[in-house]
Protein backbone atom coordinates (compact mmCIF):
# COMPACT_ATOMS: atom_id res chain seq x y z
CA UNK A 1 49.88 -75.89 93.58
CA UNK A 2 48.54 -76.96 89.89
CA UNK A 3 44.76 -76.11 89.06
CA UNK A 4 43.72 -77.70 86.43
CA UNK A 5 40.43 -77.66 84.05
CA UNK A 6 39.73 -80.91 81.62
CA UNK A 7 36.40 -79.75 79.60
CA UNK A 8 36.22 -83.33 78.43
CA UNK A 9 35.88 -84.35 82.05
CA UNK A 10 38.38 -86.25 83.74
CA UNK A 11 37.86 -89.78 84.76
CA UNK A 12 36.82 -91.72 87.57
CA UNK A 13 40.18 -93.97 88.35
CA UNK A 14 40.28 -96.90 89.81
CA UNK A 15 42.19 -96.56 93.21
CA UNK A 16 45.38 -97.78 93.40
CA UNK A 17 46.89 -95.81 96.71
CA UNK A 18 46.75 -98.49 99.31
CA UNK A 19 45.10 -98.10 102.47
CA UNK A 20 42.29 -95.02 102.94
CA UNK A 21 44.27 -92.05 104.71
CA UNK A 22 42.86 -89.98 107.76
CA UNK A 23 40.94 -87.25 107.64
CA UNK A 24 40.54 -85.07 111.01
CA UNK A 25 39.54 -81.39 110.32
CA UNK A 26 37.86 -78.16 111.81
CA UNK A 27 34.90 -76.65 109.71
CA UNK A 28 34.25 -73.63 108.69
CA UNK A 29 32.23 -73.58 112.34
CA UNK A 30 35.11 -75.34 114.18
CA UNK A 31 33.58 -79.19 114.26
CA UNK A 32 35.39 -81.79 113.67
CA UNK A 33 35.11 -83.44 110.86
CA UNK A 34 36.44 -87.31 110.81
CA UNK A 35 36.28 -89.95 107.64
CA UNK A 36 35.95 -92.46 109.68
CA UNK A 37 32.40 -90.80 110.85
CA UNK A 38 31.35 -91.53 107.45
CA UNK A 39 31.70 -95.31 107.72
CA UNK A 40 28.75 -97.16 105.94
CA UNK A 41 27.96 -93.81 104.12
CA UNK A 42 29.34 -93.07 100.24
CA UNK A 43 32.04 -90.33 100.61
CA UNK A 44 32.89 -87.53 97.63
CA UNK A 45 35.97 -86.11 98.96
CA UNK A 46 37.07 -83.12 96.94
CA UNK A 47 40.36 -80.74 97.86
CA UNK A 48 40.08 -77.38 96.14
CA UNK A 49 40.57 -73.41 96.71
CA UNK A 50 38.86 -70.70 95.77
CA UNK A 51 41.70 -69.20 93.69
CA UNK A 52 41.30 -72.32 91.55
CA UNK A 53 38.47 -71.58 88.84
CA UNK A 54 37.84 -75.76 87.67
CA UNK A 55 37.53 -75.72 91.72
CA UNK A 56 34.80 -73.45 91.46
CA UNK A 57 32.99 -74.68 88.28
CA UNK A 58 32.70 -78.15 89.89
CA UNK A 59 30.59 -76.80 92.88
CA UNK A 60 27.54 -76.63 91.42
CA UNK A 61 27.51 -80.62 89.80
CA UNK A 62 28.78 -81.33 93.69
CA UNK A 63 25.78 -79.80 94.84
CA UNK A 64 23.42 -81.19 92.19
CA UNK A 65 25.30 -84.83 92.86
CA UNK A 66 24.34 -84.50 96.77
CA UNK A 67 20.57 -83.86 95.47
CA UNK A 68 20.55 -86.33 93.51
CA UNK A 69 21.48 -88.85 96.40
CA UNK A 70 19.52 -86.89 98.91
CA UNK A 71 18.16 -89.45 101.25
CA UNK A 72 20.88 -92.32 100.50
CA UNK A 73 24.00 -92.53 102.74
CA UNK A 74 25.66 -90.38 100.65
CA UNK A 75 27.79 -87.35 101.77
CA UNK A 76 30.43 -84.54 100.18
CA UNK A 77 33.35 -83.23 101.88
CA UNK A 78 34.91 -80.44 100.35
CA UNK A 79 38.63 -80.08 101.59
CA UNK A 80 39.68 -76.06 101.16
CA UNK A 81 43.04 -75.65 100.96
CA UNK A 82 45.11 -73.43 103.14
CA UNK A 83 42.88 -70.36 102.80
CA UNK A 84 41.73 -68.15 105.67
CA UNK A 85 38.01 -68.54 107.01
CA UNK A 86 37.13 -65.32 105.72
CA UNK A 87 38.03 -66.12 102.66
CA UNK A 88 36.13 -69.39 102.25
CA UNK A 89 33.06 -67.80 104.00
CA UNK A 90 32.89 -65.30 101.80
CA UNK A 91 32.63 -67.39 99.02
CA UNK A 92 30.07 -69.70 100.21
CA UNK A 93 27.98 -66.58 100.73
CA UNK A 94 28.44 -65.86 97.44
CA UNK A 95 28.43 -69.49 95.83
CA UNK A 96 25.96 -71.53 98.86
CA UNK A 97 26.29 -75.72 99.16
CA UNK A 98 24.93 -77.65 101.90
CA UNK A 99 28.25 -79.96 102.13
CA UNK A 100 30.67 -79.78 104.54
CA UNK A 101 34.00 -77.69 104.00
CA UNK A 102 36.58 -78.82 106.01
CA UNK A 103 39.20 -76.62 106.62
CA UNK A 104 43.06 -78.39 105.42
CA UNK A 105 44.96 -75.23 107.13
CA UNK A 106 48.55 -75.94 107.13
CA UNK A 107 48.28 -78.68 104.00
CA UNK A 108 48.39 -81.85 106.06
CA UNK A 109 45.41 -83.82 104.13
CA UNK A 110 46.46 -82.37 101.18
CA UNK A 111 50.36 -84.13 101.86
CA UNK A 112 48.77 -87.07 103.15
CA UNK A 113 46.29 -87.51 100.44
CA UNK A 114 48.94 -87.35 97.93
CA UNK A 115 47.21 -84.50 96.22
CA UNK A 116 49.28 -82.52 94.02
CA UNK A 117 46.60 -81.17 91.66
CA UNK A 118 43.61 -79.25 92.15
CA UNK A 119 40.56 -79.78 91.67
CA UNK A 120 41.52 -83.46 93.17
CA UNK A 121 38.84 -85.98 94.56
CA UNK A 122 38.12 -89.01 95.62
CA UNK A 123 35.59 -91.78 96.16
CA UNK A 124 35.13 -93.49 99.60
CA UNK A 125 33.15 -96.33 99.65
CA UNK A 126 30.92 -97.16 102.21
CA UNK A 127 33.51 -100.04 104.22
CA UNK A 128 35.62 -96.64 104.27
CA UNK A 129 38.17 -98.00 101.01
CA UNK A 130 38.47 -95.15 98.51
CA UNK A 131 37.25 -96.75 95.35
CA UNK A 132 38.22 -94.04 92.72
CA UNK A 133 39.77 -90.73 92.57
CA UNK A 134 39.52 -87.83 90.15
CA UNK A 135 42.26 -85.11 89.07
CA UNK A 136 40.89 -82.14 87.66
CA UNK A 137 37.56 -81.22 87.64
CA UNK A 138 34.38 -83.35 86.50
CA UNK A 139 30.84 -83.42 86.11
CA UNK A 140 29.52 -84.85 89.52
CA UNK A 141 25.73 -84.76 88.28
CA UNK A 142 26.19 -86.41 84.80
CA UNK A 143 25.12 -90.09 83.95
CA UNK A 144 28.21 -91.64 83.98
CA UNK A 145 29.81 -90.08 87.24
CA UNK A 146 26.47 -90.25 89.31
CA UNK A 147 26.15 -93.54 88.04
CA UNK A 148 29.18 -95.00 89.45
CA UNK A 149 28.61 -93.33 92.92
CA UNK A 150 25.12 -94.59 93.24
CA UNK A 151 26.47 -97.82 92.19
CA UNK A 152 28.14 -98.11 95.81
CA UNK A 153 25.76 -96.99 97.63
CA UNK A 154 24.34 -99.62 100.09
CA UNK A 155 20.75 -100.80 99.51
């Protein structure tokens, strides 16, 4: 797996995938976590590891994103990838967010996302199409990025 850094951000891409793929995970405290949950709500869904340092450096604009939007239907899912619970605990002790981590075990999402890159996300919109994605990592908080979230949010 590819982990890749763009310090001139990458860009929000318009979707061209087809339909929105599942989603059905365990957290990090072994609830389920379903897209389809989410319908009617503005999803940031982000694969990454904690191996993968862009991964890392694009928590805290995740986080600051998710303020942002605090009290719009607005949520972040944050896909690990195949890494042990230990592992992914420890780092949120080390590195808190108040987003979900679902847990992608044994790859699955990650093959039937199509992701191939990390830091990878994507943009669900609120009738549950993904709108954009991302490879490599981004500024969540910044004008442009924010912007084009909040822009989907329902009213």
């Amino acid at each position: 797996m590819l982990c890749v850094g763009n310090p001139a951000a990458a860009d929000l891409k318009p979707w061209i995938g087809g339909t929105t793929p599942a989603l059905l995970l365990k957290d990090l405290n072994g609830a389920t976590v379903d897209l389809a949950d989410y319908r009617g709500k503005v999803v940031l869904l982000n694969f990454w590891a904690t191996w993968c340092e862009p991964c890392r450096d694009e928590m805290p604009s995740m986080q600051e994103l998710k303020r942002k939007l605090a009290g719009r239907p607005f949520e972040v899912l944050a896909v690990n990838l195949a890494e042990s619970e230990n592992k992914v605990g420890d780092f949120l002790r080390r590195f808190p967010v108040d987003f979900k981590i679902p847990l992608d075990r044994n790859s699955a999402a990650r093959r039937e996302w199509n992701v191939k890159v990390l830091p990878t996300s994507f943009v669900i919109a609120p009738d549950g199409s993904v709108r954009y994605s991302v490879v490599g990592e981004i500024n969540w908080a910044d004008e442009f990025a924010a912007g084009a979230l909040l822009r989907l949010v329902p009213k």
